[in-house]
C-alpha atoms as a PDB file:
ATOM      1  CA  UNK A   1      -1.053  -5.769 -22.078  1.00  0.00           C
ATOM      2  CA  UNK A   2      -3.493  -3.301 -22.778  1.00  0.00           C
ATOM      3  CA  UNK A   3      -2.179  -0.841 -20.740  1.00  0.00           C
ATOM      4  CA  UNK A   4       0.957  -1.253 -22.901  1.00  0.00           C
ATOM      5  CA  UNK A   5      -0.246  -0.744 -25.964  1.00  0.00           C
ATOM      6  CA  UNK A   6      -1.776   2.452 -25.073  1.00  0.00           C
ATOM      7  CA  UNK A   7       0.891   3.779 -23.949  1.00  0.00           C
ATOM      8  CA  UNK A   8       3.039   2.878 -26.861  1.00  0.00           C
ATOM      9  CA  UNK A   9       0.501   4.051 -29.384  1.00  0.00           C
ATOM     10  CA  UNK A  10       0.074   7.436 -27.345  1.00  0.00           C
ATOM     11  CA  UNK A  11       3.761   7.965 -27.000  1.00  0.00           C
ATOM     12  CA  UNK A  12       4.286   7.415 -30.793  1.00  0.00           C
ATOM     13  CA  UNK A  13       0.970   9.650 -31.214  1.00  0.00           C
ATOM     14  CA  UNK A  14       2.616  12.211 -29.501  1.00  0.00           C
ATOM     15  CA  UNK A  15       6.278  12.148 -30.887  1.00  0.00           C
ATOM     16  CA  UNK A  16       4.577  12.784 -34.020  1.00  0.00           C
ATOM     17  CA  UNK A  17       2.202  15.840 -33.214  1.00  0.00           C
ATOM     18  CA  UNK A  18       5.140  17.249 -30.963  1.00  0.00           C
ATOM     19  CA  UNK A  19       2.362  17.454 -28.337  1.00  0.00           C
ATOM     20  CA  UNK A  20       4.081  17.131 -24.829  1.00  0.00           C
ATOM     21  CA  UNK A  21       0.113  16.815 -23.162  1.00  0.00           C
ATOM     22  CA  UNK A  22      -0.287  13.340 -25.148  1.00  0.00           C
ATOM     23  CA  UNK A  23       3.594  12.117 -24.268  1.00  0.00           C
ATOM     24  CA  UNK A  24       3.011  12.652 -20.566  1.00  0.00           C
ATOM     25  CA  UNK A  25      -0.215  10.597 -20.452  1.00  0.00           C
ATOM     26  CA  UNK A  26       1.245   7.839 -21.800  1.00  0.00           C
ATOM     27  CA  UNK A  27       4.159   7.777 -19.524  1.00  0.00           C
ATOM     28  CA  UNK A  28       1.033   6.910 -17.094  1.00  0.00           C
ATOM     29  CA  UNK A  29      -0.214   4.106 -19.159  1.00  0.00           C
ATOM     30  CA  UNK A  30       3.379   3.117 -19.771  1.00  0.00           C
ATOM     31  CA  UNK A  31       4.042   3.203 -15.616  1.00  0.00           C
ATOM     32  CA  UNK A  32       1.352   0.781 -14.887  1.00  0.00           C
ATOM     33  CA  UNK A  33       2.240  -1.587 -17.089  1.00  0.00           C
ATOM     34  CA  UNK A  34       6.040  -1.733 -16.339  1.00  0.00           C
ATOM     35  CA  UNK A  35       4.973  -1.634 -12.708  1.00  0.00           C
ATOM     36  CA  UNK A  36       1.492  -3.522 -12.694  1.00  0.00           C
ATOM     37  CA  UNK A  37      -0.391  -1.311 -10.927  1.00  0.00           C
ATOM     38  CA  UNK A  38      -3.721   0.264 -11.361  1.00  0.00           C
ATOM     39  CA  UNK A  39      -6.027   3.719 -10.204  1.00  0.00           C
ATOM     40  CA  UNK A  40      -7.244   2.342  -7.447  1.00  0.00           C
ATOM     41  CA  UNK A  41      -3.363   0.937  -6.593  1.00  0.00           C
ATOM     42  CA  UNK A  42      -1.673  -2.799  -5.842  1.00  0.00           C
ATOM     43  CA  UNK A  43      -4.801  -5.012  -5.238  1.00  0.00           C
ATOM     44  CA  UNK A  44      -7.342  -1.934  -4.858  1.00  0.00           C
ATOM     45  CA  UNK A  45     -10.121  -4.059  -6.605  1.00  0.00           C
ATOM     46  CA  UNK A  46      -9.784  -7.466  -4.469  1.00  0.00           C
ATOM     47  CA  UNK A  47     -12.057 -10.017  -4.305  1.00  0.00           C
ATOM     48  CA  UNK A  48     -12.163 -12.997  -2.181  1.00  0.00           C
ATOM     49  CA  UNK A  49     -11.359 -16.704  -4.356  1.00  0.00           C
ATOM     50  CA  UNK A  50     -13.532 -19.115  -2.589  1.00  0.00           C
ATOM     51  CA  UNK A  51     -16.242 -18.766  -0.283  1.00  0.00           C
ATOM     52  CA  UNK A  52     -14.721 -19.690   2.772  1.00  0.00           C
ATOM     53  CA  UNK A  53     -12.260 -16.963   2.345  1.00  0.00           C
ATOM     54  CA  UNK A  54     -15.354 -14.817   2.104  1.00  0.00           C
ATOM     55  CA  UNK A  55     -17.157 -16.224   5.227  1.00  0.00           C
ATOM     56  CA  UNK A  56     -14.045 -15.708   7.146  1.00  0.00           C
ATOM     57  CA  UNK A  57     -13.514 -12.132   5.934  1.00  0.00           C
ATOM     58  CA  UNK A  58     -17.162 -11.053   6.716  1.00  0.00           C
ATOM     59  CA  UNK A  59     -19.712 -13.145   8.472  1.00  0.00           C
ATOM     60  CA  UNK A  60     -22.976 -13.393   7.089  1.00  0.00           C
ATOM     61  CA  UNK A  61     -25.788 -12.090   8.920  1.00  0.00           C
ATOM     62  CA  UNK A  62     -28.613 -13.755   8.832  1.00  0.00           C
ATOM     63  CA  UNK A  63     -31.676 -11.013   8.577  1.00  0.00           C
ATOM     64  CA  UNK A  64     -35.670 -12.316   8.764  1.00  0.00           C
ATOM     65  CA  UNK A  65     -38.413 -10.142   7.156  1.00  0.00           C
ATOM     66  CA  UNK A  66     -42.072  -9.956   8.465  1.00  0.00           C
ATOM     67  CA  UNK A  67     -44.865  -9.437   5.499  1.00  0.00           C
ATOM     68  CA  UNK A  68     -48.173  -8.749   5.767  1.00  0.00           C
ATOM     69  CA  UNK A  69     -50.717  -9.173   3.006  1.00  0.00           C
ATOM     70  CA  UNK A  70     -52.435  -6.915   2.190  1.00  0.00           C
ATOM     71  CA  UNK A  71     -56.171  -7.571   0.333  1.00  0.00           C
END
């Protein structure tokens, strides 16, 4: 929705000014909202729901640490 109304605003922006720099970025804006999409592409920032999903994806691993004290 955001993405939207960006590109609206900068279209209109740049109707008015006659400045063909501002129309073609919008046409960007206005291209990933039409399409849904993002920078980083369909589903480039995924993240796993539940936890199981996660376990399954990548195994934990389970790491043990040795301290000393130190006086």
């Amino acid at each position: 929705m955001m993405r939207l109304g960006i590109g609206i605003t900068l279209l209109v922006m740049g109707i008015q000014s006659k400045d063909w720099a501002v129309g073609l970025f919008s046409i960007f804006f206005l291209y990933q909202a039409v399409t849904n999409t993002s920078c980083c592409g369909a589903q480039g920032c995924y993240t796993p729901q539940n936890r199981e999903t996660m376990d399954s994806v990548v195994p934990l691993q389970k790491e043990t640490s040795e301290y000393e004290e130190i006086k």
